[in-house]
Structures are given as C-alpha cells and as structure tokens.
N, C-alpha and C. Protein backbone atom coordinates (compact mmCIF):
# COMPACT_ATOMS: atom_id res chain seq x y z
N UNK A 1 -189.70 20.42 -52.38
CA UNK A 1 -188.76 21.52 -52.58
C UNK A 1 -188.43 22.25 -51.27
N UNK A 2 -189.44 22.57 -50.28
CA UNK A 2 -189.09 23.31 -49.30
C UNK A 2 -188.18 22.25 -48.61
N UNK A 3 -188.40 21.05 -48.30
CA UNK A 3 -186.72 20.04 -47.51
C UNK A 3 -185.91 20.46 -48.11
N UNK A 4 -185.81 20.50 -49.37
CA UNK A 4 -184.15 20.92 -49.97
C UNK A 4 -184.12 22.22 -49.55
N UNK A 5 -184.69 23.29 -50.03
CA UNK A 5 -184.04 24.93 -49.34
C UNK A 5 -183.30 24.65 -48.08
N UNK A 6 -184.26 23.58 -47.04
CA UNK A 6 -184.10 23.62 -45.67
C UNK A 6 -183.04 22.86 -45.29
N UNK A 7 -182.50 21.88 -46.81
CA UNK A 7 -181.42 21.15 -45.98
C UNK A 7 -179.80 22.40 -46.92
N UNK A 8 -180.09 22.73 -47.79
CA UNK A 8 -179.15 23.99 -48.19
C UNK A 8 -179.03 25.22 -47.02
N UNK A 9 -180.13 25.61 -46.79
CA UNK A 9 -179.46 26.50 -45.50
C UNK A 9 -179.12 25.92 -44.81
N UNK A 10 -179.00 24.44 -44.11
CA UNK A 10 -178.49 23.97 -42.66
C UNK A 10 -177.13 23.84 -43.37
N UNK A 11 -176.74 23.12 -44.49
CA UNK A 11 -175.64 23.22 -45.18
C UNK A 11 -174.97 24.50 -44.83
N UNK A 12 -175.63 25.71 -45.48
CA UNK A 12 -174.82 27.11 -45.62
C UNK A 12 -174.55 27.25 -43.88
N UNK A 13 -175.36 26.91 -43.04
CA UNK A 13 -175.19 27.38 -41.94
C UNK A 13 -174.28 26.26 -40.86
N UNK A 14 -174.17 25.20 -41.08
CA UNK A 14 -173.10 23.85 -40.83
C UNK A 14 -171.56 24.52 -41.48
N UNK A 15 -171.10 25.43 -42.99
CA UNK A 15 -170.42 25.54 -43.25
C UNK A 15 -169.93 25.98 -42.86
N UNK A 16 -170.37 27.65 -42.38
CA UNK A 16 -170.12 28.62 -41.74
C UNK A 16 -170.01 28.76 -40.36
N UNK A 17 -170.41 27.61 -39.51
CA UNK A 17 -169.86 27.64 -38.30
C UNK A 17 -168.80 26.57 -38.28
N UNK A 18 -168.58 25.52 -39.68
CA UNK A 18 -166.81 25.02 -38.97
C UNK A 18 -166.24 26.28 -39.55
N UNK A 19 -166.08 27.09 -40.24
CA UNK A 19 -165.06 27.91 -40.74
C UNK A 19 -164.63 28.77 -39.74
N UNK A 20 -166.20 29.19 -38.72
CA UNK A 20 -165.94 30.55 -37.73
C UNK A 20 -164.89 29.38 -36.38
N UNK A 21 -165.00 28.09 -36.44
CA UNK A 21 -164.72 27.39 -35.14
C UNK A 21 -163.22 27.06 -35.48
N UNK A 22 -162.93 27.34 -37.01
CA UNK A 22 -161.57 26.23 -37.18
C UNK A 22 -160.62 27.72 -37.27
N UNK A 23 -160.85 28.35 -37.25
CA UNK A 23 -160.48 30.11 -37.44
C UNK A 23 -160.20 30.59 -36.32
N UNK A 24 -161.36 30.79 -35.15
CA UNK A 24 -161.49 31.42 -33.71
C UNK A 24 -160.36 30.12 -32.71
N UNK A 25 -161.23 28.91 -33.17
CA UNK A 25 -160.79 28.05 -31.79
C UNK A 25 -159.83 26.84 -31.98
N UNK A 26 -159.57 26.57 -33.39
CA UNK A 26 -158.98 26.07 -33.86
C UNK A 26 -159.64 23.96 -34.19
N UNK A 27 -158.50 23.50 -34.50
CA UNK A 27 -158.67 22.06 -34.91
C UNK A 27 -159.66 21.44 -33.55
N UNK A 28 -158.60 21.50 -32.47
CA UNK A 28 -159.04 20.85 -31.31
C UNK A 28 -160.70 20.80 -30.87
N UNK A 29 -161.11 22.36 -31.37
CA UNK A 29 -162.64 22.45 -30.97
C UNK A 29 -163.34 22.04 -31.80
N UNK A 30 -163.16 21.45 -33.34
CA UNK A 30 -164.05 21.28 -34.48
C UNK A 30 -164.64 19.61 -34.04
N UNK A 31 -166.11 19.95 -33.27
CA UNK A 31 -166.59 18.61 -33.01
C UNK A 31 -168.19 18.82 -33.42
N UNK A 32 -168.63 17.76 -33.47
CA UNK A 32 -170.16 17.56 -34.43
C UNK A 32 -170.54 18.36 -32.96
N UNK A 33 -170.71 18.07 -31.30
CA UNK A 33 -171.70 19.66 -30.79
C UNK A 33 -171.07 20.62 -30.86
N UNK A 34 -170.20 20.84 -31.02
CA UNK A 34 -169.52 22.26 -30.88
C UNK A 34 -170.43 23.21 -32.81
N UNK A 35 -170.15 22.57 -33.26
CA UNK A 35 -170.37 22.66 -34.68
C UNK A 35 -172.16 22.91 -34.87
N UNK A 36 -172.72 22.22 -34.05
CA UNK A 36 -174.30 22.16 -34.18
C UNK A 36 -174.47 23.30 -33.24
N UNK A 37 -173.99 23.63 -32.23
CA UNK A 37 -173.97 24.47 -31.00
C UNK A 37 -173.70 25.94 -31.72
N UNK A 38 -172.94 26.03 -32.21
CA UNK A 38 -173.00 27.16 -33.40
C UNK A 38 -173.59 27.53 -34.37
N UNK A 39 -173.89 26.87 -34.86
CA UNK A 39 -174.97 26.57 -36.30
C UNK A 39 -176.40 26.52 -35.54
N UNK A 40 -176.86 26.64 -34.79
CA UNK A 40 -178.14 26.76 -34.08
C UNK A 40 -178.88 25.46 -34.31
N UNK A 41 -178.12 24.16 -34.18
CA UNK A 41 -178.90 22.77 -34.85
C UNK A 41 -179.05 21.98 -33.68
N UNK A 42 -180.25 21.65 -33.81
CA UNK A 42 -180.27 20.44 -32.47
C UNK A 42 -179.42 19.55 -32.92
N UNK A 43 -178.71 19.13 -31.86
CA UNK A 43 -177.63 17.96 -32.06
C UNK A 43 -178.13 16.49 -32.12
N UNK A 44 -179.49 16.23 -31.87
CA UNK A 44 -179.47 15.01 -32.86
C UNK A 44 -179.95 15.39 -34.44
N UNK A 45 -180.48 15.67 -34.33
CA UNK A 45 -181.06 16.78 -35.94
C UNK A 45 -179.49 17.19 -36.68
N UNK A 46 -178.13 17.43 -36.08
CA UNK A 46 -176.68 17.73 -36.73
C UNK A 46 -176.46 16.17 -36.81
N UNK A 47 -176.34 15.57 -35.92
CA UNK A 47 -175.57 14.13 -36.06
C UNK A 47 -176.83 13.12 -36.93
N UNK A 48 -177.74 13.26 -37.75
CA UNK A 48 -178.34 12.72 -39.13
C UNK A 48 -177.32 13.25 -40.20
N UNK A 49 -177.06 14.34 -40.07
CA UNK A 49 -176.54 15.18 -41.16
C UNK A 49 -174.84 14.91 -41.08
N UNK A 50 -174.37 14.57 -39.90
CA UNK A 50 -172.69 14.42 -39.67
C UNK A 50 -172.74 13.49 -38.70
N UNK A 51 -173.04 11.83 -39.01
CA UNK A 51 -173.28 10.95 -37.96
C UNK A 51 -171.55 10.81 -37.44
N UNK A 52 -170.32 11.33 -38.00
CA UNK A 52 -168.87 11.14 -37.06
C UNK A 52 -168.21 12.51 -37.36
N UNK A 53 -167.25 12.49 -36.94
CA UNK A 53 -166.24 14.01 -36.81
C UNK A 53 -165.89 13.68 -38.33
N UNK A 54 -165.64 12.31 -38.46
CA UNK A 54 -164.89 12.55 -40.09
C UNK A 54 -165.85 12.57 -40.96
N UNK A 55 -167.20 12.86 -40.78
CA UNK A 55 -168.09 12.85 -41.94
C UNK A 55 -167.64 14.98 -41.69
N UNK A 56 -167.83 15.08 -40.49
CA UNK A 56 -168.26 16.57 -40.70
C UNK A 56 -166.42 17.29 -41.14
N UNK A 57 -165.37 17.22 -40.87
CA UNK A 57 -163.96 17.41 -41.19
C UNK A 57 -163.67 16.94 -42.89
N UNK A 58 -164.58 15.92 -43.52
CA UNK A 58 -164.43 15.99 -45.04
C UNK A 58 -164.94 16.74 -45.26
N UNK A 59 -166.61 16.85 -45.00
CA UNK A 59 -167.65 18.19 -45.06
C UNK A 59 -166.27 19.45 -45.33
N UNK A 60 -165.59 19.84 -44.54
CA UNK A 60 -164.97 21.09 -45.01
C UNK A 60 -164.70 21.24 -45.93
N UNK A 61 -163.73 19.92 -45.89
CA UNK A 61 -162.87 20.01 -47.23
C UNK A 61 -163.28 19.99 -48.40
N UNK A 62 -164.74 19.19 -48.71
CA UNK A 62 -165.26 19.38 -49.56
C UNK A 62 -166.16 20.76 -50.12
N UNK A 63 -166.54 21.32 -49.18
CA UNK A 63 -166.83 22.72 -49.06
C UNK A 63 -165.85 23.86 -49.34
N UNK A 64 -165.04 23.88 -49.00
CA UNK A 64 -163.94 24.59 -49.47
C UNK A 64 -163.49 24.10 -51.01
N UNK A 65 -163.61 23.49 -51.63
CA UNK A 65 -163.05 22.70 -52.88
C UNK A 65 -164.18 23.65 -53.77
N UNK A 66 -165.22 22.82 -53.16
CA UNK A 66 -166.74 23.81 -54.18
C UNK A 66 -167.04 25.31 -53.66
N UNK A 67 -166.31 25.89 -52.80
CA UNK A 67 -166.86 27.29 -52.97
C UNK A 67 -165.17 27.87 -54.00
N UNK A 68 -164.06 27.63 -53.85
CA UNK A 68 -163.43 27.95 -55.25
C UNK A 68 -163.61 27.59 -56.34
N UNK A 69 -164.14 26.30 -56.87
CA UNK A 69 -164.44 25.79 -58.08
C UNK A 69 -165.55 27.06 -58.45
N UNK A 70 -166.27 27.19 -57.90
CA UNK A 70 -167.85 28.25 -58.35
C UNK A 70 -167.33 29.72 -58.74
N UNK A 71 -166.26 29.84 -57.49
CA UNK A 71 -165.71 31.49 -57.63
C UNK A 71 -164.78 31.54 -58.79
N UNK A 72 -164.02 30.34 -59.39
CA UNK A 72 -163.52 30.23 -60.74
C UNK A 72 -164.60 30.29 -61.70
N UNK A 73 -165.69 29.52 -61.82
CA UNK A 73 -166.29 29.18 -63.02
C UNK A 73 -166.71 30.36 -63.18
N UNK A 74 -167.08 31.63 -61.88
CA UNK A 74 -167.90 32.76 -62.66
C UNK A 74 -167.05 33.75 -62.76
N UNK A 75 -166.19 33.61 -62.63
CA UNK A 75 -164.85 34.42 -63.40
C UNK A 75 -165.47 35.16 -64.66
N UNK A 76 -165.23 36.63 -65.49
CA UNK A 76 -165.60 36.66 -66.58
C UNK A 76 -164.19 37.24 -67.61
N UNK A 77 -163.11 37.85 -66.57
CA UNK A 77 -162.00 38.20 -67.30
C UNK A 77 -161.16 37.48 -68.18
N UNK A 78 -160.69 38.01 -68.87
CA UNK A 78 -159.43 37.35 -69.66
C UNK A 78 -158.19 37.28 -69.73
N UNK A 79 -157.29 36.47 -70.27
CA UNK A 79 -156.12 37.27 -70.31
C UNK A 79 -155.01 37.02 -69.04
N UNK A 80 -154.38 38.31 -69.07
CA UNK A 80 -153.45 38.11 -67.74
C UNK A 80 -154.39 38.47 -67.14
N UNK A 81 -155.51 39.70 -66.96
CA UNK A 81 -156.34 39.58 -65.21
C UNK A 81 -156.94 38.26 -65.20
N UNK A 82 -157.33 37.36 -66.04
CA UNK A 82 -158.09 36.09 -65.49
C UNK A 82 -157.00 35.20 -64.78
N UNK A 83 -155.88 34.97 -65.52
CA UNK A 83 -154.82 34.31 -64.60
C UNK A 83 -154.80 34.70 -63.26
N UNK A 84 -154.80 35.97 -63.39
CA UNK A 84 -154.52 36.64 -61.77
C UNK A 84 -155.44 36.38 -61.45
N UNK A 85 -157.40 36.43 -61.79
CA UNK A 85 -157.69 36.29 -60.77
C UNK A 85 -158.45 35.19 -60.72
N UNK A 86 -157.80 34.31 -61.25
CA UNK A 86 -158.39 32.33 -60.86
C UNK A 86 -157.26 32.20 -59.62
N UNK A 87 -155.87 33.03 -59.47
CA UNK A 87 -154.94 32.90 -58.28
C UNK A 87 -155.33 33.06 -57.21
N UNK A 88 -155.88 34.33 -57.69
CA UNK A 88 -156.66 35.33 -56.06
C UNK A 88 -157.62 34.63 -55.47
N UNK A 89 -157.77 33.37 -56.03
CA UNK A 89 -159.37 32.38 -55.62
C UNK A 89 -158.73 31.27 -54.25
N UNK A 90 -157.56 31.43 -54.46
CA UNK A 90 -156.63 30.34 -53.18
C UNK A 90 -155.80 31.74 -52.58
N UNK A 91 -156.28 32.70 -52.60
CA UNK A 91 -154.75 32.91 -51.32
C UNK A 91 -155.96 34.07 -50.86
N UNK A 92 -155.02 34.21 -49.65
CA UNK A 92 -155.68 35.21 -47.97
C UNK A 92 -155.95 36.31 -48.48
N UNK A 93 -157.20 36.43 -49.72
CA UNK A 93 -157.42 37.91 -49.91
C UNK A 93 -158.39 38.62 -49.17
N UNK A 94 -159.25 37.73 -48.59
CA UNK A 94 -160.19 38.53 -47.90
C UNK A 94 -160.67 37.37 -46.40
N UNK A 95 -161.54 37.89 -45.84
CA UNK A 95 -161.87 36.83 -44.56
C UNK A 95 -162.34 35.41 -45.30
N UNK A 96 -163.21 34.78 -46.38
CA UNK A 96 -163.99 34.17 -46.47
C UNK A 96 -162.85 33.31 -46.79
N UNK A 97 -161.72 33.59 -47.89
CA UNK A 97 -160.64 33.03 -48.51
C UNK A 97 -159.71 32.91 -47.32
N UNK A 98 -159.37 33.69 -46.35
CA UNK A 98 -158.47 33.22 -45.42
C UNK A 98 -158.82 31.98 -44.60
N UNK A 99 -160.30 32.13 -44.21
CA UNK A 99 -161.02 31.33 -43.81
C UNK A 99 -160.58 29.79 -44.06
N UNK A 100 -160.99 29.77 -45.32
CA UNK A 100 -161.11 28.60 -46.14
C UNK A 100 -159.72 28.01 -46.17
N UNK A 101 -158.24 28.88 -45.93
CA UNK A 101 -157.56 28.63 -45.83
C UNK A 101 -156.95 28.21 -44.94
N UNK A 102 -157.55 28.91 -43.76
CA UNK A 102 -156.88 28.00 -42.12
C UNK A 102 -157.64 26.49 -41.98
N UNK A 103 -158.93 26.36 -42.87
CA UNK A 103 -159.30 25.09 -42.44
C UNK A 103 -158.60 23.81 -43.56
N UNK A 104 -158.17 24.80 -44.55
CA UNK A 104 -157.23 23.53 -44.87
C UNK A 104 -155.82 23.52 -44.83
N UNK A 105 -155.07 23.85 -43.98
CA UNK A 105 -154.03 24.19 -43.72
C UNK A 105 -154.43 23.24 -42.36
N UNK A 106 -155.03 23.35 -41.45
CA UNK A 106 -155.74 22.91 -40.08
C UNK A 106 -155.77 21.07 -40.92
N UNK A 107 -156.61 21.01 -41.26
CA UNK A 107 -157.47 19.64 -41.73
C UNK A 107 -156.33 18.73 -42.82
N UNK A 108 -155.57 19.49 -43.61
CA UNK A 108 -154.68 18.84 -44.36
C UNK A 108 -153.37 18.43 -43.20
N UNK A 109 -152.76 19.40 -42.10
CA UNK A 109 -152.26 18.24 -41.28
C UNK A 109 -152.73 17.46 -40.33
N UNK A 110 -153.94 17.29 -40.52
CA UNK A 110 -154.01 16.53 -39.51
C UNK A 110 -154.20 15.10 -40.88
N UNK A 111 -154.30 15.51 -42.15
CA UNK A 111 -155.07 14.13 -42.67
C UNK A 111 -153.60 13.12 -43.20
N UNK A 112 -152.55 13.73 -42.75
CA UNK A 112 -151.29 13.33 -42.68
C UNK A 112 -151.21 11.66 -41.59
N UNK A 113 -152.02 12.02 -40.90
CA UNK A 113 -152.26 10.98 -39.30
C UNK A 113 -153.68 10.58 -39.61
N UNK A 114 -154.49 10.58 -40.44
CA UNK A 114 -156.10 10.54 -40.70
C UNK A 114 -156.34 9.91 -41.83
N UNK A 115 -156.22 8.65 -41.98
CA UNK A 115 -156.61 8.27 -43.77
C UNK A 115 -157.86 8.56 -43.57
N UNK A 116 -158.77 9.20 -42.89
CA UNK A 116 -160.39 9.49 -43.80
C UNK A 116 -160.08 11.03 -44.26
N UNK A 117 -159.17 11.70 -44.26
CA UNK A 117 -159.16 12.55 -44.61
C UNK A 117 -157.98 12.93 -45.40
N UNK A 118 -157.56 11.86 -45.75
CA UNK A 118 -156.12 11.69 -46.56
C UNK A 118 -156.54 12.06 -48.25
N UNK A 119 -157.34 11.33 -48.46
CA UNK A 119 -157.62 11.58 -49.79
C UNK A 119 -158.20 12.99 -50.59
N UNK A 120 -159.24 13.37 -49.22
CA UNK A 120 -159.72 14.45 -49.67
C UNK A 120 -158.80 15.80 -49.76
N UNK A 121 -158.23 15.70 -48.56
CA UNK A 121 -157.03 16.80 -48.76
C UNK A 121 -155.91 16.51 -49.95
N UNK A 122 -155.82 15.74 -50.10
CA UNK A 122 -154.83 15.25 -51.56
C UNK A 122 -155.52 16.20 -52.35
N UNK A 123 -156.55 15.70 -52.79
CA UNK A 123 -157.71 16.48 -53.79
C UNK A 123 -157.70 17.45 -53.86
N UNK A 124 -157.77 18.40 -52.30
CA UNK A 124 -157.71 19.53 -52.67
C UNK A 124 -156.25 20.38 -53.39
N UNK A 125 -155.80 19.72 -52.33
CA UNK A 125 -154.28 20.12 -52.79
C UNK A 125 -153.57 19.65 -53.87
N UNK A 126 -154.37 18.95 -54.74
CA UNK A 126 -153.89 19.29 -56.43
C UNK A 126 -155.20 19.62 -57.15
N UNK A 127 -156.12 19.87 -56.52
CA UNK A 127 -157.02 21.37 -56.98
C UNK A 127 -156.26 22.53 -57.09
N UNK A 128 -155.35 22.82 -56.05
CA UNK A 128 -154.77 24.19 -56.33
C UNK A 128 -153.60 23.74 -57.40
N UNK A 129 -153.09 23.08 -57.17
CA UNK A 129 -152.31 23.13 -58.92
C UNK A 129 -152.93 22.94 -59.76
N UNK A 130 -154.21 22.55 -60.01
CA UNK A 130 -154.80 22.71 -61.14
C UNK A 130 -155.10 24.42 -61.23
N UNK A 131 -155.89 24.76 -60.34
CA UNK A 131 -155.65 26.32 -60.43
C UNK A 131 -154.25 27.04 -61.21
N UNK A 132 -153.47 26.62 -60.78
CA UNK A 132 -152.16 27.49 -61.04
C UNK A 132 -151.95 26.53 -62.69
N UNK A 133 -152.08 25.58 -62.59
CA UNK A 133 -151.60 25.03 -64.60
C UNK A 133 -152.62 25.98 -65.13
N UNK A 134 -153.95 26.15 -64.42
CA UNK A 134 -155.01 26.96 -65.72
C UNK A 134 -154.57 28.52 -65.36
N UNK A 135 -153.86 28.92 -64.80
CA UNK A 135 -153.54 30.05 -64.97
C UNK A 135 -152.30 29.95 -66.42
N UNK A 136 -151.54 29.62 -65.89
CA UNK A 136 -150.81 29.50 -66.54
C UNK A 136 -150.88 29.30 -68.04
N UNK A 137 -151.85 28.07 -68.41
CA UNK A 137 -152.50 28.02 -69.85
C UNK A 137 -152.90 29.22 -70.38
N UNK A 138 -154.02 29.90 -69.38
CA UNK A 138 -154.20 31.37 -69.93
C UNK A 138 -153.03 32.21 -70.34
N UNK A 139 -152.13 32.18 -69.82
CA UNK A 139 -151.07 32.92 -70.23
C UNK A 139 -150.24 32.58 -71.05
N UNK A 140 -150.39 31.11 -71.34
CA UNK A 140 -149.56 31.01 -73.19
C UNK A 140 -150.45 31.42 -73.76
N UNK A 141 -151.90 31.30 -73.76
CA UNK A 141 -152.94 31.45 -74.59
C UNK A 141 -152.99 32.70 -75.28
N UNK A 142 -152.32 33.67 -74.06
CA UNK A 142 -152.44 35.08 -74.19
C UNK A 142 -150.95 35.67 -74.63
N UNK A 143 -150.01 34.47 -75.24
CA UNK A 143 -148.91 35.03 -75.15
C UNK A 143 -147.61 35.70 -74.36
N UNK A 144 -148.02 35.14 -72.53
CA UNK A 144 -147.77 35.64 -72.02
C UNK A 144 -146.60 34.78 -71.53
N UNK A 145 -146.54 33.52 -71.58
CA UNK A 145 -145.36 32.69 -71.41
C UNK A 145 -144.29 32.69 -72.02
N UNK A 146 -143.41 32.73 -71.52
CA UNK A 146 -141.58 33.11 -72.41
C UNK A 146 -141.45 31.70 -72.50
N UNK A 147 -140.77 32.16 -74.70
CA UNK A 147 -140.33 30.67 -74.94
C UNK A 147 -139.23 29.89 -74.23
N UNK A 148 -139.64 28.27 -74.01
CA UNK A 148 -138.43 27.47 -73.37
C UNK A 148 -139.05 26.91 -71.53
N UNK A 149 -140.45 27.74 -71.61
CA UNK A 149 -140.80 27.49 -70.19
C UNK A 149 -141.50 26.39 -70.19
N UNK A 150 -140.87 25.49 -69.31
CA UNK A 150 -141.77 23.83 -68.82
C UNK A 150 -143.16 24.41 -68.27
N UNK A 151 -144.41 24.08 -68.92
CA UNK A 151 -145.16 24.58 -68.13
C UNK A 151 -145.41 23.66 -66.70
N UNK A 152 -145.15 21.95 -66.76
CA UNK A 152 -145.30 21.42 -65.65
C UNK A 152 -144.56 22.42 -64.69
N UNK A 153 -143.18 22.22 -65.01
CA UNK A 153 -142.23 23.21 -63.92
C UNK A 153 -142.84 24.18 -63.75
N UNK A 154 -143.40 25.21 -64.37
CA UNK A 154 -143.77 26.65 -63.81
C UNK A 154 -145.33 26.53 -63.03
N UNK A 155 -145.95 25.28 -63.35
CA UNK A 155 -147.17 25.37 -62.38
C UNK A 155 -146.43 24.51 -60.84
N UNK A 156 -145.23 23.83 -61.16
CA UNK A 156 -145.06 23.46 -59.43
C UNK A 156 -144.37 24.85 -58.76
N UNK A 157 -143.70 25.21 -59.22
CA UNK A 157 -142.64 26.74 -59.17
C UNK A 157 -144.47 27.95 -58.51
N UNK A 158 -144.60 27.97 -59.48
CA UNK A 158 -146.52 28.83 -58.88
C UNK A 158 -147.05 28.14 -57.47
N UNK A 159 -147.80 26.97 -57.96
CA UNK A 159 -148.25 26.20 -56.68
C UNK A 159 -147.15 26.58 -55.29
N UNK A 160 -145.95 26.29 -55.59
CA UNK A 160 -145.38 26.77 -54.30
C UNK A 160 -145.27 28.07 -53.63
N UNK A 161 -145.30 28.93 -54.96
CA UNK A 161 -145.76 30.20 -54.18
C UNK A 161 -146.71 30.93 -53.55
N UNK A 162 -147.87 29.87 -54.45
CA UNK A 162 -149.31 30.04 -53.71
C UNK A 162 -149.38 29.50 -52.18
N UNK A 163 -148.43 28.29 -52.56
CA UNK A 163 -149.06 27.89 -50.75
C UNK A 163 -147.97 28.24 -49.93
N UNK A 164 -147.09 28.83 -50.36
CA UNK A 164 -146.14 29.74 -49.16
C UNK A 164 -146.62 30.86 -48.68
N UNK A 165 -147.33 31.77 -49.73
CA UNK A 165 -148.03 32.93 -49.38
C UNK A 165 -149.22 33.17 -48.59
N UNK A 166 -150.03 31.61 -48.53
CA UNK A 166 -151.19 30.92 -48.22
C UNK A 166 -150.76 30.89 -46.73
N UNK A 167 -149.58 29.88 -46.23
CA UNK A 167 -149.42 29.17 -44.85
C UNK A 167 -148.92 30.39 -44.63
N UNK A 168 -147.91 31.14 -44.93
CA UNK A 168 -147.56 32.11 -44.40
C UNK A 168 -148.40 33.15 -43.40
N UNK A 169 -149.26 33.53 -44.91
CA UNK A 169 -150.60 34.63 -43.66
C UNK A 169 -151.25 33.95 -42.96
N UNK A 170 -151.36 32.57 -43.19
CA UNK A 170 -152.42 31.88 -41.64
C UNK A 170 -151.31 32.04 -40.51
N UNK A 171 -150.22 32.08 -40.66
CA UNK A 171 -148.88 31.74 -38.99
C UNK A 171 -148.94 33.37 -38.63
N UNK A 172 -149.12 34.06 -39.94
CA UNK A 172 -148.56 35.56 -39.38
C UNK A 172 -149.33 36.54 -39.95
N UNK A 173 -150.57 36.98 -39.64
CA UNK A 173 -151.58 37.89 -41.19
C UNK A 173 -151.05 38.97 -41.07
N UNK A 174 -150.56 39.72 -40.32
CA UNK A 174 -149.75 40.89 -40.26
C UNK A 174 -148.56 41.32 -40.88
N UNK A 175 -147.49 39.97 -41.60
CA UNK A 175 -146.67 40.62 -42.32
C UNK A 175 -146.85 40.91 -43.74
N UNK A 176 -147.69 40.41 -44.30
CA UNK A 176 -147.95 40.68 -45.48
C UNK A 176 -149.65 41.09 -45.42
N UNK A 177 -149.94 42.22 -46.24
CA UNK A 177 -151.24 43.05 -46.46
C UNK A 177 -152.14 41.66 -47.89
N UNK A 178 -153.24 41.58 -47.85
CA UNK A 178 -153.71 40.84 -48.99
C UNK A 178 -153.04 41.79 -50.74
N UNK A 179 -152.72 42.85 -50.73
CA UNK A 179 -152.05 43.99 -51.57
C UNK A 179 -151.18 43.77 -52.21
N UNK A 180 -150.47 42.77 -51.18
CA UNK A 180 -148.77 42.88 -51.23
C UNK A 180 -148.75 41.42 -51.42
N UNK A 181 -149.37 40.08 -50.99
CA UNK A 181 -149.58 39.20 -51.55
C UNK A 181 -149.74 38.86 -52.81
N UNK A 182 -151.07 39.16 -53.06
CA UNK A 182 -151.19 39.69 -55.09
C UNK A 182 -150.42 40.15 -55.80
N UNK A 183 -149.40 41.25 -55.08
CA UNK A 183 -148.12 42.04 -55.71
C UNK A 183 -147.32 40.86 -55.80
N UNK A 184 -146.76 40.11 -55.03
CA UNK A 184 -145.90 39.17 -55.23
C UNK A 184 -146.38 38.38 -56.38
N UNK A 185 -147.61 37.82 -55.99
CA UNK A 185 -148.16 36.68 -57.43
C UNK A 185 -147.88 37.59 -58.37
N UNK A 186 -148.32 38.70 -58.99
CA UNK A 186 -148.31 39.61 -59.72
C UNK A 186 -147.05 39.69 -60.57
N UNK A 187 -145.98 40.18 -59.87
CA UNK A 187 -144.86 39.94 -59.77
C UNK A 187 -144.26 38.90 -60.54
N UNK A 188 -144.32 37.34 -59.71
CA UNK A 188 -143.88 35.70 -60.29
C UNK A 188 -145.06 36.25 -61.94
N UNK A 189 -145.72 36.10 -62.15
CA UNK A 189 -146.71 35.88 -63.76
C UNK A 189 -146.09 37.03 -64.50
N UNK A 190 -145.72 38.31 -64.32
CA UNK A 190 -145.17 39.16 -65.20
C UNK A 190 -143.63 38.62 -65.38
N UNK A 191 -143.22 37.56 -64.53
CA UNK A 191 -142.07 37.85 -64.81
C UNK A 191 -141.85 35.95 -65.96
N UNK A 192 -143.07 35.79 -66.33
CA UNK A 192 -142.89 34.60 -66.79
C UNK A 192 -143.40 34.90 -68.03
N UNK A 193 -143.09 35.98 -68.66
CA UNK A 193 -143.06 36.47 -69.79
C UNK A 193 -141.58 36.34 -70.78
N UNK A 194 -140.80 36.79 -69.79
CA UNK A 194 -139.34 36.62 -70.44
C UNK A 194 -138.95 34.87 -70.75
N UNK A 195 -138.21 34.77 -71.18
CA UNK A 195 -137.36 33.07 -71.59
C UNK A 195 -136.86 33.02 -70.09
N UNK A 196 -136.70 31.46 -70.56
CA UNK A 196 -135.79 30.86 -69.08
C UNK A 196 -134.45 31.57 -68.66
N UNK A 197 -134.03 32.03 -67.98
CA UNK A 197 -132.76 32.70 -67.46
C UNK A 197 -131.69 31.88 -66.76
C-alpha cells in the first residue's frame, strides 16, 4: 500500500507540474526533464514512469479527462443549476479549469500533426459534448427545453459555445471575467426554453 500512495502523489505531483509548464512556458517546454525538474523527480526515477514525451503529453490528456469526469460525478444539484454546473466543469472558471484548458487547447493542436495523440484528444473533445448533451438532457428532464428543439443540434450549437468561450480566454483572459462567461452560458440554456425561432 505505501508504493501506491507513493506512486499517486508522484502522479498528483507529475500532473501539476505539466499544467504549471504548459500554462507558464508553454508546448515547446513540456519535456519528460523539464517535467521531472519541476515535480522534484529524479529523472531516471520520471522516465520509468514517462519512458517518451508521448507517454507523458497523453498523461495530460488523460488527466484532464479524469479530473472533469470526478468534478461531474460529485455534482449534487439538480435541475437547471446542475446543467449549469456540469458546464462550469469545461470552461475558464477558475486557475485549475483554465489550466486544464490551455493544456488542451496546447496538446489538441499539436495532436492534429501527432497520431499518438490524435486519438486521445478526439476523446477528449467529444467528452465535452458529452458534457453539453448531459446538460442538456437535464434540461428536458426538467422541462426546460422548448418544444421542436433537435437536441443533437442544440448540444453541437452548446459545444461550440463552450469551446469558443474556452479558446477565447486562453488567447485573451482579460476580455471576459469567469462571471461574464457563465453569464453568457447562462444566457444560451435560459434561452433554450422557448421553441425554435
């Protein structure tokens, strides 16, 4: 039992220094020493754990996938706040979520030019439309969908607003407040109450 604690904190602490490296210094610096060099890991002791760049660059992605899946499952609201806030689980509301967001914004183009990282970013990125269809479900559930609405259509119509609002604050965090983000989502879900127009 104590190896596992010990390989979960090198985990928690491997996570948290690509997030601080892909954030501060960007794509270019995310390398297995740079990564161990931060994380306080002897670098042969990191490279057991991330023997190539693309073991440790899925590592994100997969990390980022499972720290929203968890922050959904312990969700306890209902209703329209649960819609809203399974949303608030993908966009720039706070450092940890912005975080998570420059490294896949970072890692998804590069997996454009990267088939080892092609798939996983796929994944994630219809993780977040799954996010946005289960919002959405909640909100017929709750009555909150206007008759005549495609729900496929209104979760691609969502998804795009999520990840406009998403890439947006990674290029520019200053024009929009995390406040005024939510206001917008806020906004698109109240207004998918009425019928199609």
């Amino acid at each position: 039992m104590p190896r596992r604690v010990d390989l979960e904190e090198r985990g928690a602490l491997v996570t948290a220094a690509c997030l601080r490296i892909l954030e501060r210094d960007g794509l270019g610096a995310l390398s297995v020493r740079n990564v161990a060099d931060e994380a306080g890991i002897a670098p042969a002791s990191f490279r057991r754990m991330f023997p190539t760049q693309d073991a440790l660059r899925e590592h994100c992605l997969t990390v980022v996938e499972e720290r929203v899946t968890a922050r959904i499952s312990a969700l306890r609201s209902t209703g329209r706040a649960l819609a809203l806030d399974t949303l608030a689980q993908v966009l720039p509301l706070d450092a940890e979520r912005t975080a998570e967001i420059l490294a896949q914004v970072q890692l998804g183009v590069l997996s454009r030019t990267d088939e080892h990282l092609a798939t996983r970013a796929r994944r994630l990125n219809d993780g977040v439309r799954r996010v946005c269809s289960r919002a959405l479900e909640v909100l017929r559930e709750d009555g909150r969908l206007g008759a005549g609405r495609d729900p496929g259509d209104e979760a691609d119509r969502l998804h795009a607003l999520v990840d406009g609002l998403a890439v947006g604050h990674t290029w520019d965090p200053a024009a929009r407040s995390p406040e005024r983000v939510l206001a917008l989502v806020e906004l698109h879900v109240d207004s998918l109450r009425g019928p199609v127009g």
